[in-house]
N, C-alpha and C. Protein backbone atom coordinates (compact mmCIF):
# COMPACT_ATOMS: atom_id res chain seq x y z
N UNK A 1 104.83 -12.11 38.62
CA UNK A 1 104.34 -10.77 38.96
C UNK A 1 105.36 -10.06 39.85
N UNK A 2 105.86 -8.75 39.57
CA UNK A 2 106.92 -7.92 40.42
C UNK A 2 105.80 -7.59 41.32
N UNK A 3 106.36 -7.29 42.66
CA UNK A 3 106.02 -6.98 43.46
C UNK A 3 106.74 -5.66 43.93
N UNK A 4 106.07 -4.49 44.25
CA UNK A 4 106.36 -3.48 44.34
C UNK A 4 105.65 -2.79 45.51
N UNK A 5 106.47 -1.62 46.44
CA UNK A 5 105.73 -1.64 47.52
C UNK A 5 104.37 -0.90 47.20
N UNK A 6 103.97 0.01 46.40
CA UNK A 6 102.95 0.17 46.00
C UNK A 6 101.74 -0.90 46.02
N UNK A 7 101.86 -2.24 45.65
CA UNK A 7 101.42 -3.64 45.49
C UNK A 7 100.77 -3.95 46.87
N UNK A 8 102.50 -3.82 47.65
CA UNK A 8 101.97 -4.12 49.15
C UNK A 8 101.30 -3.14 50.10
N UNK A 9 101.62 -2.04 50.12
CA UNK A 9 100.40 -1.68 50.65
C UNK A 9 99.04 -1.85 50.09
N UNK A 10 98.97 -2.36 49.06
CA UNK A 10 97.69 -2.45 48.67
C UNK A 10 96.87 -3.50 49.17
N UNK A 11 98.36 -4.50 49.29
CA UNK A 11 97.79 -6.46 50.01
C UNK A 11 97.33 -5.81 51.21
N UNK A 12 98.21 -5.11 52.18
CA UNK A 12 97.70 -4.83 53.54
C UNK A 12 96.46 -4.25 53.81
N UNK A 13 96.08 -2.91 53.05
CA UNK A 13 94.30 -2.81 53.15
C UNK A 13 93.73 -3.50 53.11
N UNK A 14 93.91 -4.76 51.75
CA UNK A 14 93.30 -6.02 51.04
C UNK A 14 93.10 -7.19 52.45
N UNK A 15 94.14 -6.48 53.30
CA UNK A 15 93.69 -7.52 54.94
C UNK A 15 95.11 -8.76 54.35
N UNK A 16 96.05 -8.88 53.31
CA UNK A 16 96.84 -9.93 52.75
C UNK A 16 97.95 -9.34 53.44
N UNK A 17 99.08 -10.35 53.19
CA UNK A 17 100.22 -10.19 53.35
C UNK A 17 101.41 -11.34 52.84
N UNK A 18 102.51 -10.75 52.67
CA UNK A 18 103.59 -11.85 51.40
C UNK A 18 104.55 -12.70 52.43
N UNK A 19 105.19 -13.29 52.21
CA UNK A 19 105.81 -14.69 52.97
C UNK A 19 106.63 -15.25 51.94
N UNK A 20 107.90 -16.11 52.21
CA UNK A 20 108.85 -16.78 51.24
C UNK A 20 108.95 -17.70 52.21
N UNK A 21 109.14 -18.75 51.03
CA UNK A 21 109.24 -20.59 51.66
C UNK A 21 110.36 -20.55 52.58
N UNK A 22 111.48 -19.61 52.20
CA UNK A 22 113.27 -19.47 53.11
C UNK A 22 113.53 -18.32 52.59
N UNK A 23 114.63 -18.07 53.44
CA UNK A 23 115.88 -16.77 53.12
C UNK A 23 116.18 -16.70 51.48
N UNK A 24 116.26 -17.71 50.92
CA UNK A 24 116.76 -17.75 49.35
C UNK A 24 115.71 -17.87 48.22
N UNK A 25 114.13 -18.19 48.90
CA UNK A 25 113.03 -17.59 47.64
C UNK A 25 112.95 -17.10 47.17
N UNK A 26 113.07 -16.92 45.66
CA UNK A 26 112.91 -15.62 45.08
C UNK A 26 111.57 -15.33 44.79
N UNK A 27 110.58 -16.20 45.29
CA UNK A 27 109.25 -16.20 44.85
C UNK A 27 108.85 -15.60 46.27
N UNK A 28 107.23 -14.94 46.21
CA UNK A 28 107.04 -14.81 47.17
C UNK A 28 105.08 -15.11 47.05
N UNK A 29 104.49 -15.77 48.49
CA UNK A 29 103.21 -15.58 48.20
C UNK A 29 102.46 -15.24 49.17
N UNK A 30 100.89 -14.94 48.92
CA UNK A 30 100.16 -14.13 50.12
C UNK A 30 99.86 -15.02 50.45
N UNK A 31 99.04 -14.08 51.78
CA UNK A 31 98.54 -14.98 53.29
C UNK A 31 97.47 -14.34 53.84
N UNK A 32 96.71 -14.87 53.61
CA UNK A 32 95.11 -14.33 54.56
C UNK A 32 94.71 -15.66 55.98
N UNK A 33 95.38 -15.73 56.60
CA UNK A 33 95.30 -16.51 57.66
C UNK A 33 93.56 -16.73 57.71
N UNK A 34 93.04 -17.96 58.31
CA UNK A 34 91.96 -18.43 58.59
C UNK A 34 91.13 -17.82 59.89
N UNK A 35 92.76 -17.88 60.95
CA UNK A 35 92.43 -17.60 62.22
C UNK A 35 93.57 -16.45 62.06
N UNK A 36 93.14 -15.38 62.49
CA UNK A 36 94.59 -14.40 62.61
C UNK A 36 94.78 -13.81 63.76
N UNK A 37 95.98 -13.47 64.09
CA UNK A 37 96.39 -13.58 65.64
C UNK A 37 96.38 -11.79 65.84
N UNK A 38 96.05 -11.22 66.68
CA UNK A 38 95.65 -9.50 67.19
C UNK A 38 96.50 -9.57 68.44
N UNK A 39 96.18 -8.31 69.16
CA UNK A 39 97.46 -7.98 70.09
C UNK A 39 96.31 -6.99 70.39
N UNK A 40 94.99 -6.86 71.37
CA UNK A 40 94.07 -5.70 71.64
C UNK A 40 95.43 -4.29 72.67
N UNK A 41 94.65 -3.85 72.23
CA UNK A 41 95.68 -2.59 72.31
C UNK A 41 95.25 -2.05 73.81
N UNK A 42 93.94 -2.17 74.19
CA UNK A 42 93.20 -2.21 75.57
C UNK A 42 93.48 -3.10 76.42
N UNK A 43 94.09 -4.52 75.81
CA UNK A 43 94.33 -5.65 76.88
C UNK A 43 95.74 -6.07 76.91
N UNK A 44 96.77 -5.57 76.48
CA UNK A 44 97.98 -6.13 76.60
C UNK A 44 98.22 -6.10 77.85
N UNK A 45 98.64 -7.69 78.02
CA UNK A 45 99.11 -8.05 79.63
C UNK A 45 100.21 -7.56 80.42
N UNK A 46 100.67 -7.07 80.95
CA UNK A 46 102.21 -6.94 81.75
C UNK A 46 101.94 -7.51 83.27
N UNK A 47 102.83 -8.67 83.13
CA UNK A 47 102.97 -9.27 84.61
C UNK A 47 103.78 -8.72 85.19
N UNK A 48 103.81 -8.86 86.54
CA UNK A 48 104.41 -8.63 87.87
C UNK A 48 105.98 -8.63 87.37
N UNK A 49 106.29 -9.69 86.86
CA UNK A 49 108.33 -9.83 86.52
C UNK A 49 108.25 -9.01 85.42
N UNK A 50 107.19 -8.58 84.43
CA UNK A 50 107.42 -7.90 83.46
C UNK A 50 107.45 -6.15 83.38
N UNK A 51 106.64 -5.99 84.39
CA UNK A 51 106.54 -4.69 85.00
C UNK A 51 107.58 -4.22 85.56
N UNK A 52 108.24 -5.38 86.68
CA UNK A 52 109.75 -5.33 87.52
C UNK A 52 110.25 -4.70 86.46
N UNK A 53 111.01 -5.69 85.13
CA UNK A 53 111.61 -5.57 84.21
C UNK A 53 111.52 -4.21 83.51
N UNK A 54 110.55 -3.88 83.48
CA UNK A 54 110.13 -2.18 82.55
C UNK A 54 110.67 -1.20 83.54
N UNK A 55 110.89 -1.26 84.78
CA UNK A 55 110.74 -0.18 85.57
C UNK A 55 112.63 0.10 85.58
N UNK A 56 112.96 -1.31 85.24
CA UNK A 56 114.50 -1.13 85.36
C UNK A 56 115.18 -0.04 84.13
N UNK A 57 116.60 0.86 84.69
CA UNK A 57 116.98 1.90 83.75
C UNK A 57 118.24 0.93 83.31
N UNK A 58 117.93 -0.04 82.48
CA UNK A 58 119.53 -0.63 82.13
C UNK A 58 119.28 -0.57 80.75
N UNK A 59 118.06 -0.11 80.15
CA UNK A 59 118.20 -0.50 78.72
C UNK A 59 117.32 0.90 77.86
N UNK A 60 117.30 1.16 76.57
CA UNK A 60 116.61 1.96 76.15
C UNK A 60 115.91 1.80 74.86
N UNK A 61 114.84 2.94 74.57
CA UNK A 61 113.80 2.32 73.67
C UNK A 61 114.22 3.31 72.56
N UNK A 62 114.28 3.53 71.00
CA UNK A 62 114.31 3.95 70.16
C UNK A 62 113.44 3.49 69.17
N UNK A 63 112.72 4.50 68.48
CA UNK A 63 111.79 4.20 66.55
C UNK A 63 112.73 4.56 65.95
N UNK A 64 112.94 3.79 64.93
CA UNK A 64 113.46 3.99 63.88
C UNK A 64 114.74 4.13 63.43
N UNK A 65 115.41 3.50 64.76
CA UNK A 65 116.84 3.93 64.63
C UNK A 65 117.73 3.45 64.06
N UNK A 66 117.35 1.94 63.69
CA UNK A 66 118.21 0.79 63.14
C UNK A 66 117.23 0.17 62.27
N UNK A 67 116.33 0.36 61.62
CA UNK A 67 115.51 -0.74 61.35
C UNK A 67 116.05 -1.68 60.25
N UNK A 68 116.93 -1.67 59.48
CA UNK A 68 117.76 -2.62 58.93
C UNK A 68 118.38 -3.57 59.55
N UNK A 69 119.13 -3.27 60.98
CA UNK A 69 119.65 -4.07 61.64
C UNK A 69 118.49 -4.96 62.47
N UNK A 70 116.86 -3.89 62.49
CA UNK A 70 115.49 -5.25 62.74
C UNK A 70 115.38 -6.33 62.07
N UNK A 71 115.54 -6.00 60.90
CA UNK A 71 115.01 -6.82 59.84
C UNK A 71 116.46 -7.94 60.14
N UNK A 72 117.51 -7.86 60.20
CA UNK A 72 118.35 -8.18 59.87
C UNK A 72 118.33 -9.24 61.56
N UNK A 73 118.14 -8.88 62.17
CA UNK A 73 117.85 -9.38 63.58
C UNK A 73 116.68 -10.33 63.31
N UNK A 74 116.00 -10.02 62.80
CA UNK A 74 114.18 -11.36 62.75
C UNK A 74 114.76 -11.88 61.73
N UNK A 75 115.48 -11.95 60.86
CA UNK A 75 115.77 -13.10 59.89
C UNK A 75 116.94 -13.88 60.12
N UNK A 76 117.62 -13.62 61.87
CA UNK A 76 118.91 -14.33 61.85
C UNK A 76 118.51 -15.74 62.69
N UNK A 77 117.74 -16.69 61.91
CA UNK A 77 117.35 -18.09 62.61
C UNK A 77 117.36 -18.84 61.87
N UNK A 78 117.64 -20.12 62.25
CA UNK A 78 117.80 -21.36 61.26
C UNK A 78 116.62 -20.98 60.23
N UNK A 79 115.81 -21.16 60.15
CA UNK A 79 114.60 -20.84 59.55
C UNK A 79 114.27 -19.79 59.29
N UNK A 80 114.00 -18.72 58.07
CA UNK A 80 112.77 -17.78 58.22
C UNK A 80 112.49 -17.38 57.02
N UNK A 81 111.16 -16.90 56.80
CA UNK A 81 110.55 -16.17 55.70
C UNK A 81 111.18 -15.10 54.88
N UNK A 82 111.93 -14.70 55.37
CA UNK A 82 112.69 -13.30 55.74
C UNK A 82 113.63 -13.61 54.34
N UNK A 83 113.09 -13.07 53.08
CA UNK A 83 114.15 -13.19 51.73
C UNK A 83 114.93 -11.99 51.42
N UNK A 84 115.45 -12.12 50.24
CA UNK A 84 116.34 -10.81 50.07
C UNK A 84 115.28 -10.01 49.65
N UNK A 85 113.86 -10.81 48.67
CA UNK A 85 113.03 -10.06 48.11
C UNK A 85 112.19 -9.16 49.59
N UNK A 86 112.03 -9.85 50.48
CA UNK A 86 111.16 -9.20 51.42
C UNK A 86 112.33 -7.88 51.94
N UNK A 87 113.23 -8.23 52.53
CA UNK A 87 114.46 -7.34 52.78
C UNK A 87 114.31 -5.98 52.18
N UNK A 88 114.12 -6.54 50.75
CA UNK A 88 113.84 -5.14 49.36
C UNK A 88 112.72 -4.31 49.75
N UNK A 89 111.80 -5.26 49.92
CA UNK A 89 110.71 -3.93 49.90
C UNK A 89 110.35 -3.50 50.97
N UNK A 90 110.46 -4.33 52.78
CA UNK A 90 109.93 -3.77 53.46
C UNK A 90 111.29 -2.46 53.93
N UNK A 91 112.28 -2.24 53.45
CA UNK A 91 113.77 -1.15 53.18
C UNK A 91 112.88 0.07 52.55
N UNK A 92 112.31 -0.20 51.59
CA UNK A 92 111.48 0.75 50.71
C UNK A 92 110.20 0.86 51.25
N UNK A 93 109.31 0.21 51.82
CA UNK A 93 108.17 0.80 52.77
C UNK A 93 108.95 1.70 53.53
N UNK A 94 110.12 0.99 53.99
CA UNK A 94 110.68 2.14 55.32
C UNK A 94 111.01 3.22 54.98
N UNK A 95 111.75 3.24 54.04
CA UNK A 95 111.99 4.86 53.14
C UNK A 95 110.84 5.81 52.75
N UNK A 96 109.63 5.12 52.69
CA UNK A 96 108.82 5.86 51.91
C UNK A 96 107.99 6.01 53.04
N UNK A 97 108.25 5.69 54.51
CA UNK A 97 107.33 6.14 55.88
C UNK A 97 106.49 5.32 56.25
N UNK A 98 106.07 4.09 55.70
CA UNK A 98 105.23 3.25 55.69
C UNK A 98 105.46 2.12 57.06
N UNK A 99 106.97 1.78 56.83
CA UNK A 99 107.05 0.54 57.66
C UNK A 99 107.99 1.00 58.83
N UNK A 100 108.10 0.39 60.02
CA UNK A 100 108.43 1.76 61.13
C UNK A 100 109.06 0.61 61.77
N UNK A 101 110.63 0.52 62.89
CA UNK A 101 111.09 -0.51 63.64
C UNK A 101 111.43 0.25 65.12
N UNK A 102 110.88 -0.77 66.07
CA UNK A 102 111.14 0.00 67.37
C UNK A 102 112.85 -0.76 68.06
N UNK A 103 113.47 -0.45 68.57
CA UNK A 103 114.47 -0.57 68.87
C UNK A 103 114.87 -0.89 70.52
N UNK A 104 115.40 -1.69 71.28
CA UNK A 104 115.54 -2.14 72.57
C UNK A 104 117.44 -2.50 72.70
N UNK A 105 118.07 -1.61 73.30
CA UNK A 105 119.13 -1.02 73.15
C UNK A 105 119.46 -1.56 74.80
N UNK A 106 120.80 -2.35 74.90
CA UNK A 106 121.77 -2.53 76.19
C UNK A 106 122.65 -1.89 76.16
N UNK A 107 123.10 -0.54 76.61
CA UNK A 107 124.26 0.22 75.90
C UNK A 107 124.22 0.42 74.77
N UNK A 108 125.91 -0.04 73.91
CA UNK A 108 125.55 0.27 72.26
C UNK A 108 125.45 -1.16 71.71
N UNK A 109 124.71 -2.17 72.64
CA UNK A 109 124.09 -3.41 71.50
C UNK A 109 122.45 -3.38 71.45
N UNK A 110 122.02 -3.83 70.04
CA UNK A 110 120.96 -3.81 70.05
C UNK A 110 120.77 -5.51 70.34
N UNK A 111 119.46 -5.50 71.16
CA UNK A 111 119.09 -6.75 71.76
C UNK A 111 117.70 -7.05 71.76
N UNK A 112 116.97 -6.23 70.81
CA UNK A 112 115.69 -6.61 70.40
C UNK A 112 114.98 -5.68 70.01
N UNK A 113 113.89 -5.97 69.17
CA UNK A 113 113.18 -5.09 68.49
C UNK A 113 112.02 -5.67 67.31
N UNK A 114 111.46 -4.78 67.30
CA UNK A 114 109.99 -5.40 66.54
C UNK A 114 110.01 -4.54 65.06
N UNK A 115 109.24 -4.58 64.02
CA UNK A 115 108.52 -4.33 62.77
C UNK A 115 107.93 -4.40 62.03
N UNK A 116 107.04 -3.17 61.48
CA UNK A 116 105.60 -3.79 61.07
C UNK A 116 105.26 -2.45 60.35
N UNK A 117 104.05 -2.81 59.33
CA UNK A 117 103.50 -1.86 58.75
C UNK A 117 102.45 -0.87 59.47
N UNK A 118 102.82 0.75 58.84
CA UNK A 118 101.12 1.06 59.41
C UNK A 118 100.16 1.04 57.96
N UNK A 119 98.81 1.08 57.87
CA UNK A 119 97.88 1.88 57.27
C UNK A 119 96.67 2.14 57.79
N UNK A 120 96.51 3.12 57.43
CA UNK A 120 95.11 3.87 58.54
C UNK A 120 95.68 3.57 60.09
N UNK A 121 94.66 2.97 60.92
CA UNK A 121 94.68 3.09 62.37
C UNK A 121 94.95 1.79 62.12
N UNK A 122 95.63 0.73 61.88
CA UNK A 122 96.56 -0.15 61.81
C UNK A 122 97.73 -0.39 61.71
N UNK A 123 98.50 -1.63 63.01
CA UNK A 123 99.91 -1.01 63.15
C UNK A 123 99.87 -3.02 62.29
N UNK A 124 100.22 -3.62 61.34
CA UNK A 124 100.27 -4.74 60.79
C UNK A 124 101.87 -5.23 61.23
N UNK A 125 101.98 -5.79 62.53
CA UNK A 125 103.73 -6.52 63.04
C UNK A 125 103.91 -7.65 62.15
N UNK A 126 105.21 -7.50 61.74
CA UNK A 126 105.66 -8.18 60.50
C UNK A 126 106.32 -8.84 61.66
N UNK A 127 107.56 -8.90 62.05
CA UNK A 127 108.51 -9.49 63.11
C UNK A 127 108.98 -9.32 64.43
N UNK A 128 109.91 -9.87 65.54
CA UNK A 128 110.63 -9.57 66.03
C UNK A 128 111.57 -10.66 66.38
N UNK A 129 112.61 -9.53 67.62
CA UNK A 129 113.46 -10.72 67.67
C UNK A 129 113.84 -10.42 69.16
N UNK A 130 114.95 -11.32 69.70
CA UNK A 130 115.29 -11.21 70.97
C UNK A 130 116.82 -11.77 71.05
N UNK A 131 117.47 -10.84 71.93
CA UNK A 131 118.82 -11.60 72.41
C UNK A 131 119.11 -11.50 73.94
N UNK A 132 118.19 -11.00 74.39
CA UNK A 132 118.39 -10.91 75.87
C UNK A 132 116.98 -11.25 76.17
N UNK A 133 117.09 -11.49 77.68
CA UNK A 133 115.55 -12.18 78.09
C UNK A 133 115.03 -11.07 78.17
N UNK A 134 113.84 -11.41 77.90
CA UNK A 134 112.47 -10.08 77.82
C UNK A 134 112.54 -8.98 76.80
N UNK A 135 114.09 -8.91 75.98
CA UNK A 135 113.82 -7.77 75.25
C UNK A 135 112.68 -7.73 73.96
N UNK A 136 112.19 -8.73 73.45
CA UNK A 136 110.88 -8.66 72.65
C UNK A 136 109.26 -8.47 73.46
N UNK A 137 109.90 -8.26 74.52
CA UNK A 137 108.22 -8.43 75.66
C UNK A 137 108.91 -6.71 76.06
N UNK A 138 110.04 -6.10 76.17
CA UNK A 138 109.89 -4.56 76.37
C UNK A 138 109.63 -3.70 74.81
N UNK A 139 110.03 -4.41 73.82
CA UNK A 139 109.71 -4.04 72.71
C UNK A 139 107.80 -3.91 72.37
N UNK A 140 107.47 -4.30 72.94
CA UNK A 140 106.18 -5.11 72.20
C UNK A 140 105.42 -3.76 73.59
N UNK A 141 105.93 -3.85 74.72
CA UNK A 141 104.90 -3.07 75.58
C UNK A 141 105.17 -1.32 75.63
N UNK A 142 106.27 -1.37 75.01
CA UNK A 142 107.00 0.50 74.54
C UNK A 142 105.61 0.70 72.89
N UNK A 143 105.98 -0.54 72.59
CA UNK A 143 105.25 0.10 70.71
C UNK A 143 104.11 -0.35 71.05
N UNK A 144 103.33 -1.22 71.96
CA UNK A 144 101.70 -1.10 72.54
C UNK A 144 101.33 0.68 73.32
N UNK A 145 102.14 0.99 73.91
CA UNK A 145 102.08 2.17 74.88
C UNK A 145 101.27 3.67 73.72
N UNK A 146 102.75 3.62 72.62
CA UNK A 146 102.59 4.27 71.62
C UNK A 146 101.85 4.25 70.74
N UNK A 147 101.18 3.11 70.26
CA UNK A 147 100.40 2.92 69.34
C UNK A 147 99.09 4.03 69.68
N UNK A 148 99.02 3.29 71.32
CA UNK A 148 97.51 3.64 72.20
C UNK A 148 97.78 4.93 71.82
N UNK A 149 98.79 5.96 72.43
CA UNK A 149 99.16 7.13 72.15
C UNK A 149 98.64 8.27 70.86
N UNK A 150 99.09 7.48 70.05
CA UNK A 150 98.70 8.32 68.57
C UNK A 150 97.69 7.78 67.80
N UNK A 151 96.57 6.73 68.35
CA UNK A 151 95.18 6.98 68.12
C UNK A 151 95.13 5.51 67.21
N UNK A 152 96.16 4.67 67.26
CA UNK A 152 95.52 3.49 66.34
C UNK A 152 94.60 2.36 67.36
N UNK A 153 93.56 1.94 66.11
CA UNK A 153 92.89 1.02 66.99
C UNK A 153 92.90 -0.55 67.03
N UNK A 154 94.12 -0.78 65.99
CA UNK A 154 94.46 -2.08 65.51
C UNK A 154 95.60 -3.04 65.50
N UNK A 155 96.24 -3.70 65.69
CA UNK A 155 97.74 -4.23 65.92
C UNK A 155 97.32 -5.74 65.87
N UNK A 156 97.95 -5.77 64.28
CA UNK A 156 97.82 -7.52 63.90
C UNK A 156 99.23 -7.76 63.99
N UNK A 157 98.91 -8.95 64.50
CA UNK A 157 100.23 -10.05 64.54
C UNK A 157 100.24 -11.23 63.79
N UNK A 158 99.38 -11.28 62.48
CA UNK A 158 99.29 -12.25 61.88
C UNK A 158 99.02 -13.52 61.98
N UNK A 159 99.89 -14.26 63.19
CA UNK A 159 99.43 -15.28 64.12
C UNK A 159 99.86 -14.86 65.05
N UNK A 160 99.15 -16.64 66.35
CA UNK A 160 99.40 -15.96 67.86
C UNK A 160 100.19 -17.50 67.84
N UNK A 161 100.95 -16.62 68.68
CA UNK A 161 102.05 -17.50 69.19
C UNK A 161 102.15 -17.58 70.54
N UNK A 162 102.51 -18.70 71.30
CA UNK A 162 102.18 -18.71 73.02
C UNK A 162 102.85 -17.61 73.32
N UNK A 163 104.46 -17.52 72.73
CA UNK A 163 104.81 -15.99 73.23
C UNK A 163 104.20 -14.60 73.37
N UNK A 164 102.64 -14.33 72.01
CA UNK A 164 102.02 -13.15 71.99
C UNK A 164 100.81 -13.79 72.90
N UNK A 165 100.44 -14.89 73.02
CA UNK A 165 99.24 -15.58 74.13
C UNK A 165 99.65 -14.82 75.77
N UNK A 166 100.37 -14.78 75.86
CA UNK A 166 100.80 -14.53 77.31
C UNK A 166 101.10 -12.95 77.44
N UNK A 167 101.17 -12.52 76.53
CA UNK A 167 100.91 -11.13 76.47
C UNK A 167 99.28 -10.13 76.19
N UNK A 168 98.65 -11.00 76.19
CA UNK A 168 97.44 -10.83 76.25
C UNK A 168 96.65 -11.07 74.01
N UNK A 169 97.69 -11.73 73.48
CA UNK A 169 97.29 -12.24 72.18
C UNK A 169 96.32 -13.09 72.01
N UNK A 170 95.28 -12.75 70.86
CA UNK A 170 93.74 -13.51 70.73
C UNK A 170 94.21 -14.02 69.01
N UNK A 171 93.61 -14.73 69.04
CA UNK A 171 92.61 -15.13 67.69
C UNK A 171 91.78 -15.12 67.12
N UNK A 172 91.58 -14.58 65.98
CA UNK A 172 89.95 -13.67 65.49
C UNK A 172 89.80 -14.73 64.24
N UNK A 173 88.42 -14.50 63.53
CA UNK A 173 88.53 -15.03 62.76
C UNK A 173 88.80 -14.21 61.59
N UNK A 174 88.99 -15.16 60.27
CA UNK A 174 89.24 -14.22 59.05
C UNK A 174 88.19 -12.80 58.79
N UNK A 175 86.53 -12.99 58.74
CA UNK A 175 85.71 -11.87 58.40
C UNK A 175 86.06 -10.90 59.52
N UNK A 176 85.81 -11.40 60.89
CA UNK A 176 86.13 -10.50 62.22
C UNK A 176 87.39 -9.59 61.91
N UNK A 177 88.35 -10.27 61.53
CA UNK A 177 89.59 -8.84 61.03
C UNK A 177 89.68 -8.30 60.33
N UNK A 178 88.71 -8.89 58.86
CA UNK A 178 88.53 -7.90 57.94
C UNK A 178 87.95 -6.64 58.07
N UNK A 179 86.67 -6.98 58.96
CA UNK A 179 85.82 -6.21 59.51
C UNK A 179 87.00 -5.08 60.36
N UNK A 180 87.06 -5.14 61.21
CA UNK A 180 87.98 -4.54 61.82
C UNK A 180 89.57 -3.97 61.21
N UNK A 181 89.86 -4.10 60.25
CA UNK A 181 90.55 -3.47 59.44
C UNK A 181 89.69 -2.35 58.69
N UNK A 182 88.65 -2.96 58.12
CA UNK A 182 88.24 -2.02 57.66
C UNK A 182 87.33 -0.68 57.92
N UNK A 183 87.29 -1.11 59.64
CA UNK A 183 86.93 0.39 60.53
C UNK A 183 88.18 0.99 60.69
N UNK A 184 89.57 0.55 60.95
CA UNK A 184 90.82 1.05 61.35
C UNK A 184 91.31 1.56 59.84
N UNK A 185 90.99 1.39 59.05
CA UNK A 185 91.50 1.99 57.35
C UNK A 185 90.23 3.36 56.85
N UNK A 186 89.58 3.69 58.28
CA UNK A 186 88.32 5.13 58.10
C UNK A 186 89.37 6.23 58.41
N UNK A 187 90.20 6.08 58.98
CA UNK A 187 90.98 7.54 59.49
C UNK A 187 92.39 6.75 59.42
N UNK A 188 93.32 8.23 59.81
CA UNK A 188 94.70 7.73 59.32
C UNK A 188 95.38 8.14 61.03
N UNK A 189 96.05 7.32 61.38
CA UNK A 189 97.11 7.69 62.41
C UNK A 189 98.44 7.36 62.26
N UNK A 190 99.10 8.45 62.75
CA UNK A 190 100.82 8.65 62.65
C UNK A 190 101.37 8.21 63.77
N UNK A 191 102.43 7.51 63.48
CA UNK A 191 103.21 6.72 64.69
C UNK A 191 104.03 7.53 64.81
N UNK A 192 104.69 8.71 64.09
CA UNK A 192 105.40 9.61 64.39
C UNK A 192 105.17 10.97 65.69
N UNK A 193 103.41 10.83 65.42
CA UNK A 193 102.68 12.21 65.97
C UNK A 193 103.05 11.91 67.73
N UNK A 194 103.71 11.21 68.26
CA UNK A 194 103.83 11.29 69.69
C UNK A 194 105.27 10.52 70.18
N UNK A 195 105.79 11.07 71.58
CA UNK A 195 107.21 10.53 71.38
C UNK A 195 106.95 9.34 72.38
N UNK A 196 108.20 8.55 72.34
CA UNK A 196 108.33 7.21 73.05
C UNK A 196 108.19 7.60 74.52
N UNK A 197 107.71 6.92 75.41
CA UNK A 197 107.11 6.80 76.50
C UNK A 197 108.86 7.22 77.28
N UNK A 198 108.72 8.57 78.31
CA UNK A 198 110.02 8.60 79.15
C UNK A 198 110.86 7.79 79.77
N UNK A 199 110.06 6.84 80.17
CA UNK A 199 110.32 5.82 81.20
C UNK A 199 109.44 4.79 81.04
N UNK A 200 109.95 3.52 81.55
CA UNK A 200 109.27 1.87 81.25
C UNK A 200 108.16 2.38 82.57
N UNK A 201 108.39 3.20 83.55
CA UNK A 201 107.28 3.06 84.65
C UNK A 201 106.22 3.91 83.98
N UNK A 202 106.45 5.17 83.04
CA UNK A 202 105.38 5.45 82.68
C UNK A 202 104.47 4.53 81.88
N UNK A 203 105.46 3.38 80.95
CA UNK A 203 104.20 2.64 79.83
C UNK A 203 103.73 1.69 81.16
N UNK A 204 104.38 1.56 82.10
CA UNK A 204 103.45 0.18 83.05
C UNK A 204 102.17 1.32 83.70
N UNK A 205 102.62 2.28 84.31
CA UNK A 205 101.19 3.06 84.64
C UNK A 205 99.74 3.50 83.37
N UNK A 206 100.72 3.40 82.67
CA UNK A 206 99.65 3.63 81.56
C UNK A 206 98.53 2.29 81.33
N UNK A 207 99.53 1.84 81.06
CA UNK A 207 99.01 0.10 80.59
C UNK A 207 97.84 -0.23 82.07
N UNK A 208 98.23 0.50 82.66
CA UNK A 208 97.18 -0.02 84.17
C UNK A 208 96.19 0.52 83.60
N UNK A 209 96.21 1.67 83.55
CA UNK A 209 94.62 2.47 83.72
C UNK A 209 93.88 2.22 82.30
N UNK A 210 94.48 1.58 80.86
CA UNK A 210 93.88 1.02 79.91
C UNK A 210 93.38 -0.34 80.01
N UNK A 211 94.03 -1.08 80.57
CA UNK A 211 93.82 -2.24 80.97
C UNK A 211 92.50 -3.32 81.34
């Protein structure tokens, strides 16, 4: 069966999503996790060193600026899902407005950054990555800030990983997210409709008073 992004957004309403055994699969198959890992958009954690860290002006946040070099960044590990076939289409979600990459910039290197689908009031995180300490924990609390911003009520992470555990990441069960996808797929929100937070002290003040 071709897989076409048409297809995939369709898996993502469907609550599914595609995966390859390695980098060189040409096959690809879905995934409806048992337990699936969320990111509440009301409870994301920022600790004390992480807050420090946000408030500092050494680094900067960009959407959309590189998202090839995201993708290209979450698939550079001994291991990953990350095929040429996935490469293909989530390039073409991105073209066609669908799939969106936030960007975490040291000067002119990029040093981390996240990506993921929207539909409806669902932001669905496909990856990230990191090359400096904390830059996937300033990534993750710039595109939490924003999400809150332009009205989505959902942000799956597919699984939880101690890294999204400590950021305030849960585990739901399979019906519980369906359910909840399918209140966040009643209205539509744009990740475009609001700009990136001025400053890391504004997303930490924010993040307080949602909190």
């Amino acid at each position: 069966m071709t897989v076409t992004a048409d297809l995939l957004l369709h898996a993502y309403r469907s609550g599914v999503f595609p995966m390859a055994e390695h980098r060189n699969d040409p096959e690809l198959f879905w995934v409806d996790p048992r337990l699936r890992g969320v990111l509440p958009l009301d409870g994301f954690h920022i600790s004390r060193s992480l807050a420090k860290r946000l408030r500092r002006d050494d680094y900067t946040v960009t959407l959309n600026k590189a998202f090839g070099a995201v993708l290209e960044g979450c698939a550079d590990r001994q291991e990953t899902w990350i095929s040429g076939e996935i490469h293909r289409l989530y390039t073409e979600l991105h073209d066609l407005g669908h799939a969106h990459s936030l960007e975490v910039w040291m000067g002119e290197d990029l040093v981390g950054g996240v990506y993921g689908v929207c539909v409806g009031r669902a932001f669905c995180g496909e990856s990230m990555f990191s090359t400096r300490t904390d830059a996937s924990k300033i990534a993750l609390a710039w595109l939490v800030d924003l999400l809150n911003r332009c009205g989505f009520t959902l942000f799956d992470t597919q699984f939880l990983t101690p890294h999204l555990a400590s950021l305030g990441g849960q585990e739901i069960g399979r019906d519980t997210y369906h359910a909840r996808l399918s209140i966040a797929l009643q209205a539509e929100a744009d990740i475009l409709s609001q700009p990136l937070a001025a400053c890391g002290q504004d997303v930490v003040q924010r993040n307080t008073q949602t909190s």
